[in-house]
Protein backbone atom coordinates (compact mmCIF):
# COMPACT_ATOMS: atom_id res chain seq x y z
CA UNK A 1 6.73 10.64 -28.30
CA UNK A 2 5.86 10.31 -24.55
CA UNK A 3 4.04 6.96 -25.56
CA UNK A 4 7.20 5.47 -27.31
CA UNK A 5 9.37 6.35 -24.63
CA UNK A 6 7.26 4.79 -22.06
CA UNK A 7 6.49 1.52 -24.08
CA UNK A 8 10.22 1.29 -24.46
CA UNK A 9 10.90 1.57 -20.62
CA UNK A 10 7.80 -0.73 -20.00
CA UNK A 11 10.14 -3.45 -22.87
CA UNK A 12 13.04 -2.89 -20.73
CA UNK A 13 11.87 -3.10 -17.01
CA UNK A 14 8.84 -4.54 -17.24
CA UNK A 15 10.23 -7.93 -14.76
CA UNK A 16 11.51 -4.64 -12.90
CA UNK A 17 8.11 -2.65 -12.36
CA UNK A 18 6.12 -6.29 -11.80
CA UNK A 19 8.45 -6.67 -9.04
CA UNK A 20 8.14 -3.72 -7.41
CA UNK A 21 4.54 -4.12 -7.79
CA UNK A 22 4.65 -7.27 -6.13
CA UNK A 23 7.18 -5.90 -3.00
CA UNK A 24 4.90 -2.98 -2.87
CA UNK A 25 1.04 -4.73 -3.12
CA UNK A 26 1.45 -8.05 -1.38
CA UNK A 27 2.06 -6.81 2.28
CA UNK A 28 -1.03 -4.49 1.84
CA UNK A 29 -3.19 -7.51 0.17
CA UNK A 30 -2.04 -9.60 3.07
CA UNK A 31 -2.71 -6.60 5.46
CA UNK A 32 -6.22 -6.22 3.81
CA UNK A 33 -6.93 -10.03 4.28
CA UNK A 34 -5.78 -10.05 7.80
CA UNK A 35 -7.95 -6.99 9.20
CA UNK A 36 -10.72 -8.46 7.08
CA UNK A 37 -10.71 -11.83 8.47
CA UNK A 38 -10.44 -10.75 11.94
CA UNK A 39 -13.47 -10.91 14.49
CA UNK A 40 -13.56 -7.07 15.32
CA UNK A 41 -13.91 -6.96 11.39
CA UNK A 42 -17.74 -8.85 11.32
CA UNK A 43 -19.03 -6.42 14.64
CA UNK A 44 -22.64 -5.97 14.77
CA UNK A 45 -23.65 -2.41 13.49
CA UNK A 46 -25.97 -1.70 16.13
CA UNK A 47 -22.46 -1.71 18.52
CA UNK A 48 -21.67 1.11 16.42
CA UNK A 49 -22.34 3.62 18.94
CA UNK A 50 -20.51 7.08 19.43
CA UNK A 51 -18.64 5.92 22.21
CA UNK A 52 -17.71 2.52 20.08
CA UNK A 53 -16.20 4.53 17.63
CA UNK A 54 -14.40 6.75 19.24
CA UNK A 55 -12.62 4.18 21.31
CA UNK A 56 -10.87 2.27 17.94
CA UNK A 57 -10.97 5.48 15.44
CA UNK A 58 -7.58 6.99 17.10
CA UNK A 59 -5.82 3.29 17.11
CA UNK A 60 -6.99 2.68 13.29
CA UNK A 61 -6.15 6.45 12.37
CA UNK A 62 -3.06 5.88 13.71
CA UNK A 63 -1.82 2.09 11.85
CA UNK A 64 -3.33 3.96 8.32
CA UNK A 65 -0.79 6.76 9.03
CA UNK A 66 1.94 4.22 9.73
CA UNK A 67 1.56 2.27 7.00
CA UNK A 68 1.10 4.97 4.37
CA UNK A 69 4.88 6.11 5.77
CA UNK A 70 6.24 2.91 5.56
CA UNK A 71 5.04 2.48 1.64
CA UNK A 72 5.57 5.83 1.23
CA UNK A 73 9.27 5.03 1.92
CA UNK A 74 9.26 2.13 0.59
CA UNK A 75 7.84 3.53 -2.95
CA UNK A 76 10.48 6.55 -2.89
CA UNK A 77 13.47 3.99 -2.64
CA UNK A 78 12.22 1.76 -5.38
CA UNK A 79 12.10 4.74 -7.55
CA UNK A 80 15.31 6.04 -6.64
CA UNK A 81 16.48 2.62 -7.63
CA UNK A 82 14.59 2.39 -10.49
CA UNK A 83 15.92 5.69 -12.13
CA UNK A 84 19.07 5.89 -10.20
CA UNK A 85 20.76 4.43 -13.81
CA UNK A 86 19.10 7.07 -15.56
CA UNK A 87 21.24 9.87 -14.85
């Protein structure tokens, strides 16, 4: 039953849910890339010291918690829109 009704959702939104996927994926990929690419990205590990780390842990604690709100947000509204017609 569950199966059927979510095949049948998937037939009628499915441009829908790629979307969102999309809106939702492609700032993080291009996040991802970014950081990755970056020259504090390819350090040394011996630089890896206590003091090293605790100088950029707060700063990178800090964007993860940012951008889990944002998407957070951002995921919450999409599925308010998404099932918003539902009711």
């Amino acid at each position: 039953m569950i199966r059927a009704i979510l095949w049948k959702e998937w037939h009628e939104h499915r441009s829908r849910f790629l979307s969102y996927w999309l809106i939702l994926n492609v700032p993080i990929l291009i996040v991802v890339l970014t950081i990755a690419s970056g020259k504090g990205a390819r350090g040394p590990f011996a630089e890896l010291s206590n003091a090293t780390v605790l100088k950029y842990l707060p700063l990178s604690l800090l964007e993860s918690f940012l951008l889990d709100t944002v998407f957070l947000v951002a995921a919450g509204y999409l599925a308010v829109a998404i099932f918003n017609r539902e009711m």
